[in-house]
Protein backbone atom coordinates (compact mmCIF):
# COMPACT_ATOMS: atom_id res chain seq x y z
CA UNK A 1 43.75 91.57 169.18
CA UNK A 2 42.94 94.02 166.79
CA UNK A 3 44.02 93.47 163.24
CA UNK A 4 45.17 96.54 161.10
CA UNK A 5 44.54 97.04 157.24
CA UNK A 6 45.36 99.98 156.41
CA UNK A 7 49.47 101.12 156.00
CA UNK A 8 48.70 104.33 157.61
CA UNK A 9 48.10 102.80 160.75
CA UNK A 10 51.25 101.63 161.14
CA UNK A 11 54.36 102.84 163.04
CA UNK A 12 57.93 102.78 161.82
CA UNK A 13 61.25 103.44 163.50
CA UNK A 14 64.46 104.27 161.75
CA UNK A 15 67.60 102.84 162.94
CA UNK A 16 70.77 103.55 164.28
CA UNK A 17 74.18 103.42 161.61
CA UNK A 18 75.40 100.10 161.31
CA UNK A 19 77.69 98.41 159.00
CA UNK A 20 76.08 98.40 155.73
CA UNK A 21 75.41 94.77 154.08
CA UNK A 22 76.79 95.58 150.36
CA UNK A 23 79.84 98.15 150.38
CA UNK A 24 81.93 97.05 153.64
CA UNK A 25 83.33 100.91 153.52
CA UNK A 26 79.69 102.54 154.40
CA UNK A 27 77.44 102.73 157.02
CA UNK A 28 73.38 101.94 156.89
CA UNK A 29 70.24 103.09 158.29
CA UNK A 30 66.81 101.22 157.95
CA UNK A 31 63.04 102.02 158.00
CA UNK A 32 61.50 99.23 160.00
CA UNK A 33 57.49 98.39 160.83
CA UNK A 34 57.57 98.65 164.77
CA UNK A 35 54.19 97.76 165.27
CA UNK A 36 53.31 94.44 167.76
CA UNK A 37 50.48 93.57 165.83
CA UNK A 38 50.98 90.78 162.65
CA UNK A 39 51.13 92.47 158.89
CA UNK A 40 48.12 91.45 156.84
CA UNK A 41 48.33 90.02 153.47
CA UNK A 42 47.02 93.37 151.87
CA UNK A 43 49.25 95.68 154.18
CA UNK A 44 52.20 93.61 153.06
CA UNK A 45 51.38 93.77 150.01
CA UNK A 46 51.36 97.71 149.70
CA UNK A 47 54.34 97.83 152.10
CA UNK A 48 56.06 95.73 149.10
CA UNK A 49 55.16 97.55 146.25
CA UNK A 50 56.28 100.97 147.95
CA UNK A 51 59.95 99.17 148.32
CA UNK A 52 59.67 96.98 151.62
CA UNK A 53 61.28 93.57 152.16
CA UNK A 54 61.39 91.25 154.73
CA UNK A 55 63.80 89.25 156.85
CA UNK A 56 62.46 86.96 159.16
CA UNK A 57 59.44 88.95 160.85
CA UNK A 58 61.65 92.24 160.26
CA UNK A 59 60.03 94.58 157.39
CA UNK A 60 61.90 97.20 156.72
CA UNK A 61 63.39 99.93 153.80
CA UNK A 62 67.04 101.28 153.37
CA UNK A 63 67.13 104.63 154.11
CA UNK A 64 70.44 105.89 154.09
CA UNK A 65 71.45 109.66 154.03
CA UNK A 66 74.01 109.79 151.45
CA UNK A 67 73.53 106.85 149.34
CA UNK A 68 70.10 105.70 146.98
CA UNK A 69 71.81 102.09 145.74
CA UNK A 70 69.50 99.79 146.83
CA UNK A 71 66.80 100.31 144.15
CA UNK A 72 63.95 97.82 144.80
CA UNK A 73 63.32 95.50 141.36
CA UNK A 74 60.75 93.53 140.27
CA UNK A 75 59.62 91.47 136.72
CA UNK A 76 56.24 92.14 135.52
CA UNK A 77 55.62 88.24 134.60
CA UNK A 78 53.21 88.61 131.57
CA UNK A 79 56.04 90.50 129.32
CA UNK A 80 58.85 88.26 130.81
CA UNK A 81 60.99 86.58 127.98
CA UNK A 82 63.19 83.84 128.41
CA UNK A 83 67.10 83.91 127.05
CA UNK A 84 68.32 81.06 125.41
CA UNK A 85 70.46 80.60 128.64
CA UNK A 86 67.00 81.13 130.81
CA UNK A 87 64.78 78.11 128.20
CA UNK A 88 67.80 75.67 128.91
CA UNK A 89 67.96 75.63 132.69
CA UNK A 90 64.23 75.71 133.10
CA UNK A 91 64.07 72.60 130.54
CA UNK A 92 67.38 71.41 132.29
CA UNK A 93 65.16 70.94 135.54
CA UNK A 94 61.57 69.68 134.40
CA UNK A 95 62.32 66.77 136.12
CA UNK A 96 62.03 68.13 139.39
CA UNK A 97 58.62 68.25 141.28
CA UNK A 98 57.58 71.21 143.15
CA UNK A 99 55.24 71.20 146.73
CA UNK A 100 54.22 73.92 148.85
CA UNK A 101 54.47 73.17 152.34
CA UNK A 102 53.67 74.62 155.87
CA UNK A 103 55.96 77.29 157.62
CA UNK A 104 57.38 74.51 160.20
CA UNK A 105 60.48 73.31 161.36
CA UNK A 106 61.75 70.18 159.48
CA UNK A 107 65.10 68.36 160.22
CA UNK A 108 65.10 67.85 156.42
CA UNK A 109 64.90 71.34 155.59
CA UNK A 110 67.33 72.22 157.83
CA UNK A 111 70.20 69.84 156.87
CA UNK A 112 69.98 71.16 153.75
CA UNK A 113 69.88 74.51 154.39
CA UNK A 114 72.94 74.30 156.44
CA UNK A 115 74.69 72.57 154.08
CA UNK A 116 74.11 75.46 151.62
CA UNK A 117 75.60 77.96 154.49
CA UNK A 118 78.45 76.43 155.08
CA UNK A 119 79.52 76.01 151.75
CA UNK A 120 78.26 78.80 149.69
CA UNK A 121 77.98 81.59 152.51
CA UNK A 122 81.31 80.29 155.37
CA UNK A 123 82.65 84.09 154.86
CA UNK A 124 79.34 86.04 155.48
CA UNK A 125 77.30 86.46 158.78
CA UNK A 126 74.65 83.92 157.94
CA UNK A 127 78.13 81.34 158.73
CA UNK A 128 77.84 78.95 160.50
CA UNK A 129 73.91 77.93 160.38
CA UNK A 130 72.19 77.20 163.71
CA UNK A 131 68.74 76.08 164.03
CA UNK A 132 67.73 79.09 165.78
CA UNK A 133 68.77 81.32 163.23
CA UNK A 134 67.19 79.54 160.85
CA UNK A 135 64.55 79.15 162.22
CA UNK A 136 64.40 82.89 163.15
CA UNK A 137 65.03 83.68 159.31
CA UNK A 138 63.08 81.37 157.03
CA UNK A 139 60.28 79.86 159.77
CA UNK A 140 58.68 83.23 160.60
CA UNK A 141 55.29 82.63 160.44
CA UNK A 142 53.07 85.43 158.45
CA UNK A 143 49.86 83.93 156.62
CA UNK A 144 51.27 85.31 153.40
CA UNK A 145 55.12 83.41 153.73
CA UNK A 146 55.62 79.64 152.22
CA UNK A 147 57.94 76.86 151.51
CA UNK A 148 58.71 75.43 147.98
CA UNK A 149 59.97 72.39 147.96
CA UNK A 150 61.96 70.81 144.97
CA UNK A 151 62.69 67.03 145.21
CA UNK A 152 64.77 64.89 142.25
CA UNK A 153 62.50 61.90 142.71
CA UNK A 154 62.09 61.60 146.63
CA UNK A 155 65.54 63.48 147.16
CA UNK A 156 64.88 67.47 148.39
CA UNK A 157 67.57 69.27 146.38
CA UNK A 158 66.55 73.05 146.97
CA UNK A 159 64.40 75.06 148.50
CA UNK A 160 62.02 78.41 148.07
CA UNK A 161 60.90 80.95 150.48
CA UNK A 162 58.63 83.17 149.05
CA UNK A 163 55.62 85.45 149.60
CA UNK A 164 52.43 85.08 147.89
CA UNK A 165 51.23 88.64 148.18
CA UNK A 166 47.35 90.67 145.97
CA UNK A 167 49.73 91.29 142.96
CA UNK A 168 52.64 88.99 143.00
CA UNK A 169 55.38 86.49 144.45
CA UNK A 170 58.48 88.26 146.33
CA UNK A 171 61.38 85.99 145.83
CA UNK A 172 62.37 86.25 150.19
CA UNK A 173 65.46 83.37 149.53
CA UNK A 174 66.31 79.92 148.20
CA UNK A 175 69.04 77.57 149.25
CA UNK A 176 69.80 74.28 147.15
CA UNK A 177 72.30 71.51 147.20
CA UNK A 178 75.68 72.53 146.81
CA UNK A 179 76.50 69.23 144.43
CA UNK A 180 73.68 70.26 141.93
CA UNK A 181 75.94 73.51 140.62
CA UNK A 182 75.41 71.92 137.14
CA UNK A 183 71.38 72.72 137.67
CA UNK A 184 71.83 76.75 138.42
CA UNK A 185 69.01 75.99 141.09
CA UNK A 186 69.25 79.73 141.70
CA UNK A 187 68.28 80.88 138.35
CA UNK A 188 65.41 78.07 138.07
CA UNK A 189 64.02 78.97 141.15
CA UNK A 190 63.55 82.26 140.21
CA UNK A 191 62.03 81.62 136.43
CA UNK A 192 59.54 78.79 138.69
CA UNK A 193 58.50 81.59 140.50
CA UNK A 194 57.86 84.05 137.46
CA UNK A 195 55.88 80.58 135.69
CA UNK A 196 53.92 80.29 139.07
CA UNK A 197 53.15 84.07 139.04
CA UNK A 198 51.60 83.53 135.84
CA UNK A 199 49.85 80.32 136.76
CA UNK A 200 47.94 82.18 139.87
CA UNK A 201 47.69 85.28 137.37
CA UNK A 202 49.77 87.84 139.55
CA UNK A 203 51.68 90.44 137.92
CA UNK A 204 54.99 90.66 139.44
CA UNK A 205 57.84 88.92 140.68
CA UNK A 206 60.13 91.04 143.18
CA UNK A 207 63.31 90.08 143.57
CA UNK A 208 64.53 92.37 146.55
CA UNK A 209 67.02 95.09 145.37
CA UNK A 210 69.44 95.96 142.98
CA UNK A 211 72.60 97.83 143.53
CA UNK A 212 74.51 98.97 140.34
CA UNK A 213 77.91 98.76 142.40
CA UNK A 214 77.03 95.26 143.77
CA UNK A 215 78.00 92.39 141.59
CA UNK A 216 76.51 89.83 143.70
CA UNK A 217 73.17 91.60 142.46
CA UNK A 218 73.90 91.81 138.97
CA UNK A 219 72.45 88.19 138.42
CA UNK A 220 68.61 89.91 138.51
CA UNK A 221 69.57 92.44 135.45
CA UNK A 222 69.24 89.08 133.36
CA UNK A 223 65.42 88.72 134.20
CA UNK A 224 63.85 90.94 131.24
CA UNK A 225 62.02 93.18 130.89
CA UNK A 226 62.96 94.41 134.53
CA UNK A 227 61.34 97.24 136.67
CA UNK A 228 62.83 99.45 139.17
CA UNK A 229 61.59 101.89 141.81
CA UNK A 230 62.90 105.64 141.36
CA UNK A 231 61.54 108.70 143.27
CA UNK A 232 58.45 106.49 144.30
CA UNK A 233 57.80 105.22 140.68
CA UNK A 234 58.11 101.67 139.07
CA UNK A 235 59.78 101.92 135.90
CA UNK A 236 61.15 99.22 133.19
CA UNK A 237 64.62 100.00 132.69
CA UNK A 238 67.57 98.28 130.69
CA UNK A 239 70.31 96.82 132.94
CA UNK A 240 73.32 95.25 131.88
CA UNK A 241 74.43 92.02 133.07
């Protein structure tokens, strides 16, 4: 099997209409990869920076006709500044211990993750969590995609998927224990990954897209300085949150 490096050698499809994922009164198209051969590390990794994200072993780019929302954002880790909110949930959860572990199937894993589903997510499409689909989403795997585990002691209380790409971490999802609200798991995960970034010295953190009509993507407009992608150029921007 040959292996391809290069972007340009890859084929893309765009999709038909469907029901769009953010505004339930519009309808979405998609860019997808369509090739049968497995993304590299460095293809990702430009496929990413030009807007891409992944779900499961889907890659693919909104590209709607009539509508630009979903603006792809990112944090450039090495200008990153905690808020005073930020400093006391990463203190908050110091005592947790993070482990990166293989892309396999773990009953552990899974029990949690379905108990996320089912009580954070019972009204979206995700509801209700099956093995298969989780498997299908979070266990794809590409040599770039791992698991972070956080444990409380020897208790597994969250976890991260992310992808360790040539210039950064993209932030692909996170589920946590529904009991720990008090921790805002979702926030620390994310500031882990921008302290992690820095550790491996990578650039960027990319958190997927924002939407400035979406308020369940408001959250990454606290992450400053923030970049997003207009008219094929990064740019740091101001949000507010």
């Amino acid at each position: 099997m040959t292996i391809k490096n290069n972007i340009d050698e890859l084929s893309f499809f765009l999709s038909q209409s469907h029901d769009c994922s953010y505004f339930p009164d519009r309808q979405a198209k998609s860019l997808f990869t369509s090739d049968s051969t497995p993304l590299t590390t460095e293809q990702y990794s430009k496929l990413n920076a030009l807007g891409f994200r992944r779900s499961g072993d889907y890659v693919y780019r909104p590209h709607c006709e009539s509508c630009n929302e979903c603006t792809p954002a990112r944090v450039p880790v090495h200008k990153f500044e905690f808020s005073r909110t930020q400093k006391r949930t990463f203190k908050h959860n110091q005592d947790l211990q993070s482990k990166l572990v293989p892309i396999q199937f773990e009953q552990e894993h899974y029990q949690l993750y379905e108990r996320y589903i089912n009580a954070r997510h019972a009204d979206g499409s995700m509801f209700p969590a099956t093995p298969e689909q989780y498997q299908d989403f979070i266990l794809y795997p590409y040599p770039f995609a791992h698991l972070v585990e956080f444990r409380l002691k020897q208790r597994l209380i969250a976890i991260a998927l992310i992808d360790i790409l040539v210039d950064g971490l993209s932030a692909v999802y996170s589920f946590f224990d529904p009991k720990e609200e008090k921790r805002s798991l979702g926030s620390f995960i994310i500031l882990w990954q921008i302290e992690e970034a820095k550790r491996r010295k990578l650039s960027y953190v990319y958190l997927g897209y924002w939407l400035k009509n979406c308020q369940k993507m408001s959250y990454k407009a606290k992450y400053r300085p923030i970049e997003l992608r207009y008219f094929d150029n990064w740019r740091q921007v101001k949000l507010i949150d």
